[in-house]
Protein backbone atom coordinates (compact mmCIF):
# COMPACT_ATOMS: atom_id res chain seq x y z
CA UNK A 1 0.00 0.00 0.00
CA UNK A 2 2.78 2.22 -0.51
CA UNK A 3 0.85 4.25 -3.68
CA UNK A 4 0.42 7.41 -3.04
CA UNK A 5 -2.54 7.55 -5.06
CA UNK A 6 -4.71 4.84 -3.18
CA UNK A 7 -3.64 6.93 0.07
CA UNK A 8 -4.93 10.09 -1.24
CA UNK A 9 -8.29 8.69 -2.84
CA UNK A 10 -8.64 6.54 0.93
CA UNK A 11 -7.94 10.04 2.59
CA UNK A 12 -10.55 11.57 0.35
CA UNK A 13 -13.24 9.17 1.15
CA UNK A 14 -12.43 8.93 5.08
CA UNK A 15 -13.20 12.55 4.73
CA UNK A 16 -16.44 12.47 2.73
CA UNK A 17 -17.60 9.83 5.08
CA UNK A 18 -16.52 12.27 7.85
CA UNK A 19 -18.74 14.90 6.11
CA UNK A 20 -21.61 12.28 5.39
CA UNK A 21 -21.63 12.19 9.21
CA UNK A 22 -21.74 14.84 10.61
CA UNK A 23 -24.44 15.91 7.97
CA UNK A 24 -26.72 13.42 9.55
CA UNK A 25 -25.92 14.92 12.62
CA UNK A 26 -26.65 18.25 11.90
CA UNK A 27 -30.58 16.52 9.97
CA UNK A 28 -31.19 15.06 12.86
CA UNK A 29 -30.88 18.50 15.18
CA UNK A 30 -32.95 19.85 13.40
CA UNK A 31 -35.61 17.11 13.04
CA UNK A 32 -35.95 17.60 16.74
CA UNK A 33 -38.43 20.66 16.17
CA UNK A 34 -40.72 18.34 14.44
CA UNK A 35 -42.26 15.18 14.81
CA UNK A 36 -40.25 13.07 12.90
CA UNK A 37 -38.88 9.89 14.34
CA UNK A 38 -38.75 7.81 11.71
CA UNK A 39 -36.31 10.39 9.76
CA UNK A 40 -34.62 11.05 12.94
CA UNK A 41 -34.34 7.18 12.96
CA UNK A 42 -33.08 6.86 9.64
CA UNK A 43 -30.69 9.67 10.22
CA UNK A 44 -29.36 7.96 13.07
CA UNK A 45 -28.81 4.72 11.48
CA UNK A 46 -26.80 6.57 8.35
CA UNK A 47 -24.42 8.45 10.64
CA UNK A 48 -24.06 5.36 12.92
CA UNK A 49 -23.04 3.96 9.86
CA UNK A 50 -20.66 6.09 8.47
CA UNK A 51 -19.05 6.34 11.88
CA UNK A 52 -18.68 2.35 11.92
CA UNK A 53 -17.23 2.82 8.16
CA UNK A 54 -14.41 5.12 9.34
CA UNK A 55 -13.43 3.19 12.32
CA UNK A 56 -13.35 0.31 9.88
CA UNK A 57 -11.28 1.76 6.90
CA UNK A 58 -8.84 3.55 9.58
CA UNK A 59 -8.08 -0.15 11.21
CA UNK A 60 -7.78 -1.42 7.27
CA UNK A 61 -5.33 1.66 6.53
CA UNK A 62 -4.09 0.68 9.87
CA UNK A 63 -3.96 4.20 11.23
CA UNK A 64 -4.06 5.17 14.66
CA UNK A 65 -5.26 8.69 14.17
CA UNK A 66 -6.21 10.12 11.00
CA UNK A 67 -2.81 11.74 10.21
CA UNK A 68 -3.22 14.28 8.04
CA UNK A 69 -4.86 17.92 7.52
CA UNK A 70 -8.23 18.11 8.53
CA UNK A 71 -10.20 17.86 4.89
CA UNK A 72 -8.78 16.90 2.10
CA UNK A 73 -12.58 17.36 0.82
CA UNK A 74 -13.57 19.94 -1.55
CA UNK A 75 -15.71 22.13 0.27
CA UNK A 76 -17.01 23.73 -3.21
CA UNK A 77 -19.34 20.61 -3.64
CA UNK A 78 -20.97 21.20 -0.29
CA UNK A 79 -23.97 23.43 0.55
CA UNK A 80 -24.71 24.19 3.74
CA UNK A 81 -27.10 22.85 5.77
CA UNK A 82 -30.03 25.75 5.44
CA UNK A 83 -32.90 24.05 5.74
CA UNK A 84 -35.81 26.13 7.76
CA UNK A 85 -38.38 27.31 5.46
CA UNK A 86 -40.11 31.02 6.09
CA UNK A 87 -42.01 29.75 9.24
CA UNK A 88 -38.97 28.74 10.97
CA UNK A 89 -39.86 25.11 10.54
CA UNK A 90 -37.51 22.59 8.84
CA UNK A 91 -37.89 21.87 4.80
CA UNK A 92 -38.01 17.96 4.42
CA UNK A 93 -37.41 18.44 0.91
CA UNK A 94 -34.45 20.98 1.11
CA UNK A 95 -33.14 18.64 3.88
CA UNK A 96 -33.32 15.30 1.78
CA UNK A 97 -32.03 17.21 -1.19
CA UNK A 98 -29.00 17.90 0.88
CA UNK A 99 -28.74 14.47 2.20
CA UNK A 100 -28.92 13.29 -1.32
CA UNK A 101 -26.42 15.31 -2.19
CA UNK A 102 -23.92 14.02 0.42
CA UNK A 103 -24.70 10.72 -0.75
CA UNK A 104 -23.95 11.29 -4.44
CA UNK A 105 -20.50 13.12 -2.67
CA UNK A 106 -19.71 9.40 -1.01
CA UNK A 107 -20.67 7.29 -4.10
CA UNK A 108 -18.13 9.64 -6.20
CA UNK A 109 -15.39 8.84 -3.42
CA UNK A 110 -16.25 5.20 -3.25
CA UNK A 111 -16.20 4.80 -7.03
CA UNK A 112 -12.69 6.60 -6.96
CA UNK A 113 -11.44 4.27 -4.13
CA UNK A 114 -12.25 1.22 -5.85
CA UNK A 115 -10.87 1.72 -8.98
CA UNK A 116 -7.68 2.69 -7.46
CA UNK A 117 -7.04 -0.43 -5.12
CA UNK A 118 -4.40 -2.31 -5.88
CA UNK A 119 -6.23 -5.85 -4.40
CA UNK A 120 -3.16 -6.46 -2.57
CA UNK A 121 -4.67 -5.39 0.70
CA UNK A 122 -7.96 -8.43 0.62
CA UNK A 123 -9.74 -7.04 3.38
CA UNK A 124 -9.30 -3.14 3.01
CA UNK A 125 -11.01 -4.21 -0.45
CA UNK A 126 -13.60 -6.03 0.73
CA UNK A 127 -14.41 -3.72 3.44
CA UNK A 128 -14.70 -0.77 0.58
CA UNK A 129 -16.79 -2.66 -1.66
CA UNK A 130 -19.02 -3.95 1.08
CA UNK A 131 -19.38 -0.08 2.74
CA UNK A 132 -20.00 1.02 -0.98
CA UNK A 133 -22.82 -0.92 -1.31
CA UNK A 134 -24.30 0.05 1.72
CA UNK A 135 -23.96 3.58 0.71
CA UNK A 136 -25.42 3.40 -2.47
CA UNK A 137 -28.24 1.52 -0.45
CA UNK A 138 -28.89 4.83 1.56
CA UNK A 139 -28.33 6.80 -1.45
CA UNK A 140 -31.30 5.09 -3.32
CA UNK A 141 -33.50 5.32 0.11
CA UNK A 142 -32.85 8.86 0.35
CA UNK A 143 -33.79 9.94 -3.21
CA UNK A 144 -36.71 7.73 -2.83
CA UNK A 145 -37.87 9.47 0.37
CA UNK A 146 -36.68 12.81 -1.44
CA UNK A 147 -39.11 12.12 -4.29
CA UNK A 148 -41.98 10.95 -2.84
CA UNK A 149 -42.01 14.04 -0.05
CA UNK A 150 -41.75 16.29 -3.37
CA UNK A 151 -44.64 14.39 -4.82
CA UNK A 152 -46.87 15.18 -1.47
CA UNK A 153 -45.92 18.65 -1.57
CA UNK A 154 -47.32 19.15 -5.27
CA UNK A 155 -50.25 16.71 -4.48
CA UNK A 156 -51.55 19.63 -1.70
């Protein structure tokens, strides 16, 4: 694993799985003004998941710490999370758009991972592939739960 470029492009998607996190994290806080539990649920279950995924890759990079600058992420794909519609309550549909967003973000740095493992490592490569279908899992389920919450809102 001495490739420079599978150590950036495992960086990269340690940090987009860092973002993917806290994303959920920041959802979720704001779900709490509404009654949503099930989102709030599935919010809970993505970020517990993408927390699981970095512990995972970091002990398959064998790192003890992640050891380099802080993001290696381009921040100029990310919008922030600004959510709260004119009454001060949260937009689902802004909010899942965003989600989606991240998730498209992850699937790029998965995609990018893969194709630059060099199989060597079995397990770091299972563990990728395996976490990258997972995400793309969540991906679908969030544009699903995007599009059908933009189908209510035209239906009223």
């Amino acid at each position: 694993m001495k490739n420079p470029h599978v150590e950036d492009c495992l960086k990269t998607l340690i940090d987009t799985i860092g973002h993917r996190m806290e994303m959920y994290g920041r959802a979720i806080g704001m779900l709490r003004l509404n009654n949503e539990g099930t989102l709030r649920r599935i919010f809970r279950l993505y970020k517990d998941e993408s927390a699981a995924a970095i512990k995972q890759l970091a002990e398959d990079f064998e790192l003890d710490s992640l050891q380099w600058p802080a993001s290696t992420l381009d921040e100029t794909n990310i919008r922030p999370m600004a959510a709260v519609d004119d009454t001060g309550g949260t937009d689902l549909c802004a909010m899942l758009d965003l989600c989606k967003n991240t998730e498209e973000l992850c699937t790029q740095a998965y995609r990018k991972a893969i194709g630059s493992l060099d199989e060597t490592r079995t397990m770091l490569s299972f563990h990728i592939r395996e976490q990258a279908e997972q995400q793309y899992m969540a991906f679908n389920h969030i544009k699903t739960l995007l599009d059908c919450n933009l189908l209510n809102r035209q239906a009223v």
